[in-house]
Protein backbone atom coordinates (compact mmCIF):
# COMPACT_ATOMS: atom_id res chain seq x y z
CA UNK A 1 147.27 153.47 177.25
CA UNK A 2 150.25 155.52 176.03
CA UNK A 3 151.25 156.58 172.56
CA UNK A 4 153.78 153.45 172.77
CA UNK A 5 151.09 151.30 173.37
CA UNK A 6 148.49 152.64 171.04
CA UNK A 7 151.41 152.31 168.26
CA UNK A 8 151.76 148.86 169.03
CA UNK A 9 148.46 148.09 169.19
CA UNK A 10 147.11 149.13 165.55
CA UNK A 11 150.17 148.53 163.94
CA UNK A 12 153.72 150.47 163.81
CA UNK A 13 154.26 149.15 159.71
CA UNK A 14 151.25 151.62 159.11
CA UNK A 15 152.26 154.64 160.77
CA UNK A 16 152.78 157.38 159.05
CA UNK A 17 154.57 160.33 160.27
CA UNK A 18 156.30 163.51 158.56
CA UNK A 19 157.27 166.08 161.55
CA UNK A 20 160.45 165.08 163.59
CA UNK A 21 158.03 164.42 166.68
CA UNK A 22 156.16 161.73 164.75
CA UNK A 23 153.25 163.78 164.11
CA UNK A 24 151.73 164.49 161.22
CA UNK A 25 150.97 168.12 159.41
CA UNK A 26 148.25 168.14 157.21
CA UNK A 27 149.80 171.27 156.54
CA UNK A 28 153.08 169.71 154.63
CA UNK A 29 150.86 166.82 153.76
CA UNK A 30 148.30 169.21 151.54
CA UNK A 31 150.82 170.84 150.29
CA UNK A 32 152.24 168.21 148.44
CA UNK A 33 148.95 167.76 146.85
CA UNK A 34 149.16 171.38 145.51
CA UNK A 35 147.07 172.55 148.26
CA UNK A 36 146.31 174.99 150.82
CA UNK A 37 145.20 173.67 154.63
CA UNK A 38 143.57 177.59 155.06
CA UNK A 39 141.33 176.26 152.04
CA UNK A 40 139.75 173.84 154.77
CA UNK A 41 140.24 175.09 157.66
CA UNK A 42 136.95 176.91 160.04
CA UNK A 43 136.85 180.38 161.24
CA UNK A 44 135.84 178.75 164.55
CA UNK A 45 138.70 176.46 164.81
CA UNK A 46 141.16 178.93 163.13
CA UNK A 47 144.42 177.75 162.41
CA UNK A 48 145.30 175.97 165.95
CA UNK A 49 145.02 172.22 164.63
CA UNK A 50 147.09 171.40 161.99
CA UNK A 51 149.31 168.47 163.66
CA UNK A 52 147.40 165.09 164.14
CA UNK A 53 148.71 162.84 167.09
CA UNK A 54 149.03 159.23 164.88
CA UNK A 55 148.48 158.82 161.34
CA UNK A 56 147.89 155.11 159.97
CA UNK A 57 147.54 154.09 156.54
CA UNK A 58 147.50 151.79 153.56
CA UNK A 59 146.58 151.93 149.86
CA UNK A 60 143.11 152.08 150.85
CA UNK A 61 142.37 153.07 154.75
CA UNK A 62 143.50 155.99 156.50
CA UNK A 63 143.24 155.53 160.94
CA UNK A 64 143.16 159.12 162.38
CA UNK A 65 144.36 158.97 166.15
CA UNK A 66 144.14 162.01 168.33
CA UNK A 67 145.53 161.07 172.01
CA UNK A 68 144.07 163.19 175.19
CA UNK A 69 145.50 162.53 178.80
CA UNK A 70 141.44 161.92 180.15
CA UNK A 71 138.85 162.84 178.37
CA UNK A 72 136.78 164.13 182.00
CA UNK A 73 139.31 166.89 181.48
CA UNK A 74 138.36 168.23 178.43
CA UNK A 75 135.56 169.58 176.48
CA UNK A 76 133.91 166.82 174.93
CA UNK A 77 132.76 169.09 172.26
CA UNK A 78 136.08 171.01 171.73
CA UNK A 79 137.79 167.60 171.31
CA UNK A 80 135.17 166.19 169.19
CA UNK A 81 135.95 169.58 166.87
CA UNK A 82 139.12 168.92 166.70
CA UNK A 83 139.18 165.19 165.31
CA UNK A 84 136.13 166.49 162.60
CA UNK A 85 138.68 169.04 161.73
CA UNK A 86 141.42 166.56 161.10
CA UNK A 87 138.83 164.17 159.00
CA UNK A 88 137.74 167.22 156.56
CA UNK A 89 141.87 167.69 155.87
CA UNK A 90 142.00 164.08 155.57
CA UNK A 91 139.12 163.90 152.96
CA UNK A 92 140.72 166.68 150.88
CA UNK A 93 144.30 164.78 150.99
CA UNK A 94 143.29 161.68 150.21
CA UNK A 95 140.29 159.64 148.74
CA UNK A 96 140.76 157.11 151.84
CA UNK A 97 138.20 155.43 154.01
CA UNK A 98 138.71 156.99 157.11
CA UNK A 99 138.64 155.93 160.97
CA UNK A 100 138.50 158.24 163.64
CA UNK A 101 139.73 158.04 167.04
CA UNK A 102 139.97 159.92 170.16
CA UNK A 103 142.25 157.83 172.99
CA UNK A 104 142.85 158.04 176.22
CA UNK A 105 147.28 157.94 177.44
CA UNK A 106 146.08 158.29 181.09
CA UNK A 107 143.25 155.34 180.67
CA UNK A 108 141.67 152.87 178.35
CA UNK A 109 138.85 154.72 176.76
CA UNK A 110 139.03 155.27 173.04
CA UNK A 111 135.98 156.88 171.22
CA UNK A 112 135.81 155.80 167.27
CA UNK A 113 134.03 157.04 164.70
CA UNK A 114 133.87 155.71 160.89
CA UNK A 115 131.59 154.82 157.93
CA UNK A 116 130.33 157.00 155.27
CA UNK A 117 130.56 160.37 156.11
CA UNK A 118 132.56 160.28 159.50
CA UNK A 119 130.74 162.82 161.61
CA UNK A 120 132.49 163.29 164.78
CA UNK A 121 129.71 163.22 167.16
CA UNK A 122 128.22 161.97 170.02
CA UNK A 123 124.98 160.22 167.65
CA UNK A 124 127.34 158.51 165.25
CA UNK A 125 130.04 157.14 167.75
CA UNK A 126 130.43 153.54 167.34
CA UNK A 127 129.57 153.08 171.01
CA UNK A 128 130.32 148.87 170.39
CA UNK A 129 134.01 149.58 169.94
CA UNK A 130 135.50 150.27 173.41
CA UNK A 131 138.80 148.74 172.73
CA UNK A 132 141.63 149.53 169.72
CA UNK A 133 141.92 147.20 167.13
CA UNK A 134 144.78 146.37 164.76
CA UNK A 135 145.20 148.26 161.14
CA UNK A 136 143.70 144.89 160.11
CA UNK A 137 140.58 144.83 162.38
CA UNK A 138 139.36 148.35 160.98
CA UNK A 139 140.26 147.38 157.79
CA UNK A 140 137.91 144.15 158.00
CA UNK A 141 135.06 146.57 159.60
CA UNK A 142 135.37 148.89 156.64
CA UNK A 143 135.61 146.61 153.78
CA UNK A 144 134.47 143.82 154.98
CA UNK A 145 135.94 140.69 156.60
CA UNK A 146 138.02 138.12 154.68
CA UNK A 147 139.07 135.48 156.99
CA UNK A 148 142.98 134.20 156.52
CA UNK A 149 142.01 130.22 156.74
CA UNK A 150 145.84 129.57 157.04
CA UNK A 151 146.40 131.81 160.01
CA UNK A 152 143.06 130.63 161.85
CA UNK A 153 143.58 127.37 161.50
CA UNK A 154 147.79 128.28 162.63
CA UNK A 155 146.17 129.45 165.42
CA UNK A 156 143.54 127.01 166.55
CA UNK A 157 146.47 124.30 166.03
CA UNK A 158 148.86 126.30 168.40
CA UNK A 159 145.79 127.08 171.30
CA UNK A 160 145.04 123.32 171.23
CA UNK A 161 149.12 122.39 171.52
CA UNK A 162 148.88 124.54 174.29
CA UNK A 163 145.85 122.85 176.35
CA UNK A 164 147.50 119.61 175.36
CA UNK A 165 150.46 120.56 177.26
CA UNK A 166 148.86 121.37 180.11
CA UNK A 167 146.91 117.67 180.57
CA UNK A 168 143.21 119.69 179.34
CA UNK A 169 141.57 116.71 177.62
CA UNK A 170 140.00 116.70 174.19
CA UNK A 171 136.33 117.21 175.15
CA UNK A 172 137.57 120.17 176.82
CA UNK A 173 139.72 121.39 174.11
CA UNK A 174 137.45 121.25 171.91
CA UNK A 175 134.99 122.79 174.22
CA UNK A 176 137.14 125.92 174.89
CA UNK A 177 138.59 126.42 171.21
CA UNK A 178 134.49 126.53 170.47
CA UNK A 179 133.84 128.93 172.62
CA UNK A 180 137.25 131.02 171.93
CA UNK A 181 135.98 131.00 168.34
CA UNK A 182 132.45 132.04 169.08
CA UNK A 183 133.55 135.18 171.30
CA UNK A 184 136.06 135.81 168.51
CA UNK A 185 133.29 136.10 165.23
CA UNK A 186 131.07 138.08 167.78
CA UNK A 187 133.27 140.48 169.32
CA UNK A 188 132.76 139.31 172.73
CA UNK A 189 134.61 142.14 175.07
CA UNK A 190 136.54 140.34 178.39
CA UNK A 191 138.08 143.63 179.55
CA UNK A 192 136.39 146.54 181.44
CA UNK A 193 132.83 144.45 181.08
CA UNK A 194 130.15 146.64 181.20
CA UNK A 195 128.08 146.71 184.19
CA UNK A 196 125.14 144.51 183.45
CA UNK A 197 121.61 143.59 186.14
CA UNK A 198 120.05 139.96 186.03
CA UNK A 199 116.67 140.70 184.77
CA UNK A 200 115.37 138.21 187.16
CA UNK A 201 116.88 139.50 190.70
CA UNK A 202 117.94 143.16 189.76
CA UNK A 203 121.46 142.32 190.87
CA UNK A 204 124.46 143.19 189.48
CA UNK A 205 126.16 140.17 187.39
CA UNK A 206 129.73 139.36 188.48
CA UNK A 207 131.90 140.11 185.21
CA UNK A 208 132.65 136.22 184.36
CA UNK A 209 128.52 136.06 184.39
CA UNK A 210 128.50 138.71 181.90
CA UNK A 211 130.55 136.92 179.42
CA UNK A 212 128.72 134.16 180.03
CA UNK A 213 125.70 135.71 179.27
CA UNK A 214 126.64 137.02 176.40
CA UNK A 215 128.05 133.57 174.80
CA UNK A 216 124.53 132.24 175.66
CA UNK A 217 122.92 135.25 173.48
CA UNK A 218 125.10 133.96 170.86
CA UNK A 219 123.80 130.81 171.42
CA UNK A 220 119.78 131.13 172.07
CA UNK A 221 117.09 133.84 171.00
CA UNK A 222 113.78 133.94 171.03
CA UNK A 223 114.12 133.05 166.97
CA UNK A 224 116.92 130.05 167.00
CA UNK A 225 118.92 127.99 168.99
CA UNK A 226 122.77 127.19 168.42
CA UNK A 227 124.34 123.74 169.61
CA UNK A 228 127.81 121.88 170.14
CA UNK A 229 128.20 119.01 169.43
CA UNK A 230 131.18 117.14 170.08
CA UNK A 231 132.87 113.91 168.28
CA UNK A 232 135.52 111.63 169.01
CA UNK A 233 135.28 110.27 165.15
CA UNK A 234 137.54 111.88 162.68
CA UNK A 235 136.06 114.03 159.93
CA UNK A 236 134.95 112.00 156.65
CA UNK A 237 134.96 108.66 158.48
CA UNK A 238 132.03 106.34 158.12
CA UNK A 239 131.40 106.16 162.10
CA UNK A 240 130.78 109.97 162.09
CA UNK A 241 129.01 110.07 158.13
CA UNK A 242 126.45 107.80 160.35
CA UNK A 243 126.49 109.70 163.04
CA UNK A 244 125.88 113.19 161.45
CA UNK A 245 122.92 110.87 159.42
CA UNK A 246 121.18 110.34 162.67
CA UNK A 247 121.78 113.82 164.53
CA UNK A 248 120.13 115.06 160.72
CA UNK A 249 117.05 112.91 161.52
CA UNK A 250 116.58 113.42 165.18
CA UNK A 251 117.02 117.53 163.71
CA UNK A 252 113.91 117.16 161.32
CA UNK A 253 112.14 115.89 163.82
CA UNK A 254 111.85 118.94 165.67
CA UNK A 255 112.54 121.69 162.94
CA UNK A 256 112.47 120.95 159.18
CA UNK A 257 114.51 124.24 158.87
CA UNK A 258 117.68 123.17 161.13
CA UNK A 259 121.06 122.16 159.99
CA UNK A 260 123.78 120.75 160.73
CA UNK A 261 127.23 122.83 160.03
CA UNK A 262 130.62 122.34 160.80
CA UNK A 263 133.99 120.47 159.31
CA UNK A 264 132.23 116.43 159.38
CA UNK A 265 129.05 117.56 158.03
CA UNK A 266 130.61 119.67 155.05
CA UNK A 267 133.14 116.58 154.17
CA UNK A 268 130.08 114.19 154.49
CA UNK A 269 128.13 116.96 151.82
CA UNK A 270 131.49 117.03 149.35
CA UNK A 271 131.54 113.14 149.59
CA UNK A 272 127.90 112.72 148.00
CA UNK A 273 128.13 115.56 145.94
CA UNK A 274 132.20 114.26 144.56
CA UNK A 275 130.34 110.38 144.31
CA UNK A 276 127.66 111.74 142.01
CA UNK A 277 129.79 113.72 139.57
CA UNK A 278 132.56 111.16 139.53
CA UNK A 279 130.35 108.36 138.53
CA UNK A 280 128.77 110.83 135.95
CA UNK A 281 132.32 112.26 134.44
CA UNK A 282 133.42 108.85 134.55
CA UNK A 283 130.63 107.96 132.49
CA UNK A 284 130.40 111.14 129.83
CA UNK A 285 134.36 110.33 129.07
CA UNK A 286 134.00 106.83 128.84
CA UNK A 287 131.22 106.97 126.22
CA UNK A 288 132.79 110.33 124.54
CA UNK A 289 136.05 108.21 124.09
CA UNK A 290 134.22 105.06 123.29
CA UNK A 291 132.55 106.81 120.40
CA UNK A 292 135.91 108.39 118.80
CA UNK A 293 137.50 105.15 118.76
CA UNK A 294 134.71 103.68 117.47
CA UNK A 295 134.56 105.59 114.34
CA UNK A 296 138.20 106.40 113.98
CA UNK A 297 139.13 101.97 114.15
CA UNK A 298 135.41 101.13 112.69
CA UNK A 299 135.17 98.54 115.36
CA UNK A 300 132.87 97.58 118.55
CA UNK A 301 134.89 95.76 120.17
CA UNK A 302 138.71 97.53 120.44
CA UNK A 303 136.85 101.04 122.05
CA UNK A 304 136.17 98.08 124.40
CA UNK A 305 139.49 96.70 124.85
CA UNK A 306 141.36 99.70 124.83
CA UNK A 307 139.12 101.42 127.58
CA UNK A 308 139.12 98.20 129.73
CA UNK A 309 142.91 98.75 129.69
CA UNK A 310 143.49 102.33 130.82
CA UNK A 311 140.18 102.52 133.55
CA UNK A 312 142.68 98.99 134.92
CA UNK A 313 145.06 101.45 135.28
CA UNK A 314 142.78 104.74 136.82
CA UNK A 315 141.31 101.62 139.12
CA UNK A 316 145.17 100.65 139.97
CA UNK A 317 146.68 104.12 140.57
CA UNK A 318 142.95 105.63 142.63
CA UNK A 319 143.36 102.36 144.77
CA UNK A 320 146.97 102.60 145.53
CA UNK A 321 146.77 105.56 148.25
CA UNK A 322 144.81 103.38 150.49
CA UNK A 323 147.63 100.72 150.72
CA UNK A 324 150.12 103.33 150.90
CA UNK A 325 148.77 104.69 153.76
CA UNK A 326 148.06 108.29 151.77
CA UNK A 327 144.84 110.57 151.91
CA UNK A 328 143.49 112.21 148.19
CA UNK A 329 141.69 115.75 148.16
CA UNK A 330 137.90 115.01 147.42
CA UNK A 331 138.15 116.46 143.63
CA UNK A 332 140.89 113.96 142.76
CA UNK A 333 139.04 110.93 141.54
CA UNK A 334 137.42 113.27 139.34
CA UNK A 335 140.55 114.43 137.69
CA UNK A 336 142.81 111.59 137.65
CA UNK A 337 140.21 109.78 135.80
CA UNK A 338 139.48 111.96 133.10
CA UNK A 339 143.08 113.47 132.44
CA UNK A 340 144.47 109.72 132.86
CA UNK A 341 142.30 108.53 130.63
CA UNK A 342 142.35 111.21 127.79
CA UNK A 343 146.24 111.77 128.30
CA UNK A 344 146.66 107.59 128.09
CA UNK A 345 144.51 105.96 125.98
CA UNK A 346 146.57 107.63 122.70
CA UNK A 347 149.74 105.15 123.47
CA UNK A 348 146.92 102.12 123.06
CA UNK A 349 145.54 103.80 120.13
CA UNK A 350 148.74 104.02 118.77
CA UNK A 351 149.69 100.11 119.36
CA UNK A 352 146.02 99.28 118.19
CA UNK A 353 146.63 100.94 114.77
CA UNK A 354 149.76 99.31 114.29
CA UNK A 355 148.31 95.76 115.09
CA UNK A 356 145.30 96.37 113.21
CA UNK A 357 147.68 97.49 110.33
CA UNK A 358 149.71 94.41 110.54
CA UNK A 359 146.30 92.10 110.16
CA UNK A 360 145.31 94.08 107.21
CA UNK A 361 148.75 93.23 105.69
CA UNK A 362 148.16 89.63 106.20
CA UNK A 363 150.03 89.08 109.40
CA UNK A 364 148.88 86.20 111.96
CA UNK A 365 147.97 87.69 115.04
CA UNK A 366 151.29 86.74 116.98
CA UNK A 367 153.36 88.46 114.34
CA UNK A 368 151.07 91.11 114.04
CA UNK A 369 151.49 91.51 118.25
CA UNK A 370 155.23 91.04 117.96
CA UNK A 371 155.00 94.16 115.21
CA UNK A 372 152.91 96.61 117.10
CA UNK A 373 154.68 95.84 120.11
CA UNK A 374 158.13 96.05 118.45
CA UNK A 375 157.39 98.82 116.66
CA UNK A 376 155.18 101.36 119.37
CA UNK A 377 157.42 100.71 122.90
CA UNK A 378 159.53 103.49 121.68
CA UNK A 379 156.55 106.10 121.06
CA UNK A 380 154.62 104.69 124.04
CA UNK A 381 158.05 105.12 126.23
CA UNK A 382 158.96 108.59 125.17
CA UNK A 383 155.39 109.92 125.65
CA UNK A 384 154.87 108.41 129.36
CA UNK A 385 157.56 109.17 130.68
CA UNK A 386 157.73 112.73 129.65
CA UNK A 387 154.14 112.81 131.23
CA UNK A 388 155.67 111.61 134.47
CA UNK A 389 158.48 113.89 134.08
CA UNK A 390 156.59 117.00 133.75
CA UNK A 391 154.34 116.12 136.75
CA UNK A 392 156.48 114.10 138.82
CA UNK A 393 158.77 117.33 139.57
CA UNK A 394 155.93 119.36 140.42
CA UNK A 395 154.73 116.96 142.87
CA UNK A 396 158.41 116.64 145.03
CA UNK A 397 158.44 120.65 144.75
CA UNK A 398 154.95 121.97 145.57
CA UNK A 399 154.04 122.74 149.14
CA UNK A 400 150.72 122.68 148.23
CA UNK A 401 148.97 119.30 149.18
CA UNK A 402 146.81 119.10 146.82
CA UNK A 403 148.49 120.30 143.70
CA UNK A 404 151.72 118.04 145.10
CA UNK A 405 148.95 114.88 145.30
CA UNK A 406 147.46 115.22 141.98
CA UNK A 407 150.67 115.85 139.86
CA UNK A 408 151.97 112.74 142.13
CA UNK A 409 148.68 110.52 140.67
CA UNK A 410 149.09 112.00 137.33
CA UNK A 411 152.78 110.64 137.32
CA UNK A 412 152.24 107.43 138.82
CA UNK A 413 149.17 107.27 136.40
CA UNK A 414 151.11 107.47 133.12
CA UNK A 415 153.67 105.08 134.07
CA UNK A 416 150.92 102.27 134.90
CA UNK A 417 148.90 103.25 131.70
CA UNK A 418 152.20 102.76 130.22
CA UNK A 419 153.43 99.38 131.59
CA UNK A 420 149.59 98.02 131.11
CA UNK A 421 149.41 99.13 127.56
CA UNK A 422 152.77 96.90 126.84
CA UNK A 423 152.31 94.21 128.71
CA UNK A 424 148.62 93.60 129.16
CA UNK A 425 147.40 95.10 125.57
CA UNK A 426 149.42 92.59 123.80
CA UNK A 427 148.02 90.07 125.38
CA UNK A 428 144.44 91.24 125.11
CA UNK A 429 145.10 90.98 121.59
CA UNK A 430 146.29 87.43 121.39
CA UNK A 431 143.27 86.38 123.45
CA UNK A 432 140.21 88.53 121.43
CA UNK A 433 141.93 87.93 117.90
CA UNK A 434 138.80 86.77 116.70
CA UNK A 435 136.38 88.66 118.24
CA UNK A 436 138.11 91.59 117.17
CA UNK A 437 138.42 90.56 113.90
CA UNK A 438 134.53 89.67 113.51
CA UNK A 439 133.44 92.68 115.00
CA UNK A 440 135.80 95.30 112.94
CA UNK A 441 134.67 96.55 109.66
CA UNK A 442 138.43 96.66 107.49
CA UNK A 443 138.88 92.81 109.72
CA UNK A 444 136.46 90.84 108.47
CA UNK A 445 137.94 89.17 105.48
CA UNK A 446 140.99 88.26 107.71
CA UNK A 447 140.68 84.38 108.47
CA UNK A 448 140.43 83.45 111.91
CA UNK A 449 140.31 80.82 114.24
CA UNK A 450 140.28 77.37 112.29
CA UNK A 451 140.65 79.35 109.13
CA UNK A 452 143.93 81.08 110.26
CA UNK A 453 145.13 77.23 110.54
CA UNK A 454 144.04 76.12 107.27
CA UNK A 455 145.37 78.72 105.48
CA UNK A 456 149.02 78.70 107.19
CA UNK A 457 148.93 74.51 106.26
CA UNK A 458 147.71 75.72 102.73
CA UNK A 459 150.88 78.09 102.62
């Protein structure tokens, strides 16, 4: 592997050079620090290495790359000197996690070395790694991995376009992405396999029978056992909820202690655990709500009314997506209902006021209607839709789905809460008069019923 190709490799955005031959002086390099590379250098090295072959860094990681034509030609332990040499200037330049590499430009083997101290020697040479990784890859083994979902899933999506292409079908696919994945997380090694015997003949295993080997150590020990299962049902479905219910009991069966993992069997988990809390949320805001209204309006049976009205509309705008052909993220019943209901139910408080107002006065009920409606479409307008302005713009502009879906439902939301409140409230109204008048502390002088009658023929 040349210098070309060992560039490539780790990453040529992180190289850092500062000689006209690309290689780097600790010498300069110290000295910009304010200090001296004869400060750190060992009488049995002297002053002969002071230029390092490839220097890679970021904010946090530094890769040290020396490059030697074979190392059979060299002194393993003059070599080795060399690269500890290079780590001790690199510790005093910068405060830098630091990987260490010898490399082969005449074959493939690399020799790396990194972790708390970095000491260049035969007993603390990371014999796993046998291939260079990217800038990224050491970074991950230093600091710890943090998977980029976006790009995995980029990936997985382009690998399985590709099998498509070529007529593999799904079982397959899915079969081989699987096992791509599994070699992946494990750090399964395809090139220059190591020469490995079958315990049972003393043979020497064909390379393909290594790998193979090797995915089944990944997949049985002498502790566990790991299994594939396939489906043709989509995730979240009912047909596979059942059938990840029944693969859970056949599971037990054998071993109390076994799970079931993957994409179907986490949605199935979110589904319970999203059906539980919505039906509790639902409930705390419906009775914290009911209670406010209650003693602001002194009445039992307008919290009623008025909630009946907006949930109508929460039960309206949740059920619409299934008509329309759309899917919602799993925490979105949750928070349409509470911010629909709590950002809503104030234009029906506001029309119940006025009506209740208007009774007070001495108003029949259709006049008193005719009032609160007359008087609250402008409020009730002007509040709505600056609701579904504010969220409705968001919604066309974010390219994030589930942001865009919510501030979609939140939109949608305020204009049916909106449109119920004047058309269905009214009428609500008309229709529980009496009730409402019975059952409401400042009401229950007003006459009702027969008595509204007999005091308008009075009059």
């Amino acid at each position: 592997m040349n210098r070309f190709d060992i560039i490539n490799r780790i990453g040529d955005k992180y190289r850092v050079g500062n000689t006209e031959t690309g290689e780097f002086s600790y010498a300069q390099a110290l000295k910009t620090v304010g200090k001296d590379i004869k400060d750190y250098q060992k009488a049995t090295t002297g002053t002969q290495h002071k230029f390092l072959d490839l220097r890679f860094e970021n904010e946090r990681l530094a890769v040290l790359v020396e490059c030697k034509n074979k190392f059979s030609r060299w002194d393993k332990a003059k070599i080795q000197g060399q690269l500890q040499d290079y780590v001790r200037f690199e510790k005093a330049y910068s405060d830098k996690k630091i990987v260490a590499i010898l490399a082969e430009t005449d074959g493939d083997e690399v020799w790396v070395w990194f972790g708390q101290s970095v000491i260049i020697d035969d007993e603390h040479r990371m014999e796993e790694e046998t291939v260079l990784r990217t800038f990224e890859e050491y970074e991950n083994l230093c600091f710890g991995r943090v998977n980029d979902k976006i790009k995995v899933v980029d990936s997985i999506k382009t690998l399985n376009e590709k099998l498509h292409s070529d007529g593999i079908n799904e079982k397959l696919r899915s079969q081989f992405v699987g096992t791509c994945l599994l070699a992946l997380k494990n750090g399964l090694v395809y090139k220059n396999v190591k020469e490995t015997l079958d315990p049972k003949t003393g043979k020497k295993l064909a390379p393909e029978r290594v790998v193979l080997k090797s995915i089944k150590d990944i997949l049985e020990s002498d502790r566990w056992e790991l299994l594939l299962i396939n489906s043709e049902y989509a995730p979240a479905s009912d047909e596979v909820n059942d059938q990840i219910t029944s693969l859970n009991t056949i599971l037990k069966s054998y071993d109390k202690g076994g799970m079931i993992i993957g994409e179907a069997p986490c949605m199935k988990d979110m589904i319970e655990t999203t059906d539980h809390d919505f039906a509790v949320v639902t409930a705390v805001s419906i009775l914290a709500i009911f209670i406010i209204i209650l003693l602001v309006e002194k009445s039992l049976t307008l919290p009623v009314v008025l909630i009946a009205v907006i949930e109508l509309g929460i039960f309206i705008n949740l059920g619409l997506p299934h008509y329309l052909g759309q899917s919602m993220a799993f925490i979105t019943p949750i928070c349409i209902s509470t911010i629909q209901l709590g950002a809503t139910v104030d234009y029906a408080i506001l029309m119940t006021t006025r009506y209740k107002a208007e009774r007070i006065a001495g108003q029949s009920k259709k006049d008193a209607v005719w009032t609160a409606l007359y008087t609250s479409i402008p409020s009730i307008f002007v509040s709505g839709m600056g609701m579904f302005a504010a969220t409705f713009g968001v919604a066309l502009y974010s390219d994030i789905e589930i942001v865009s879906s919510m501030c979609m439902l939140i939109a949608r939301g305020a204009v049916i809460s909106m449109l119920l409140v004047t058309f269905v409230l009214p009428a609500m109204f008309m229709l529980l008069d009496t009730v409402i008048c019975k059952t409401t502390l400042d009401m229950r002088h007003i006459p009702c019923g027969k008595k509204a009658k007999e005091v308008i023929e009075h009059e």
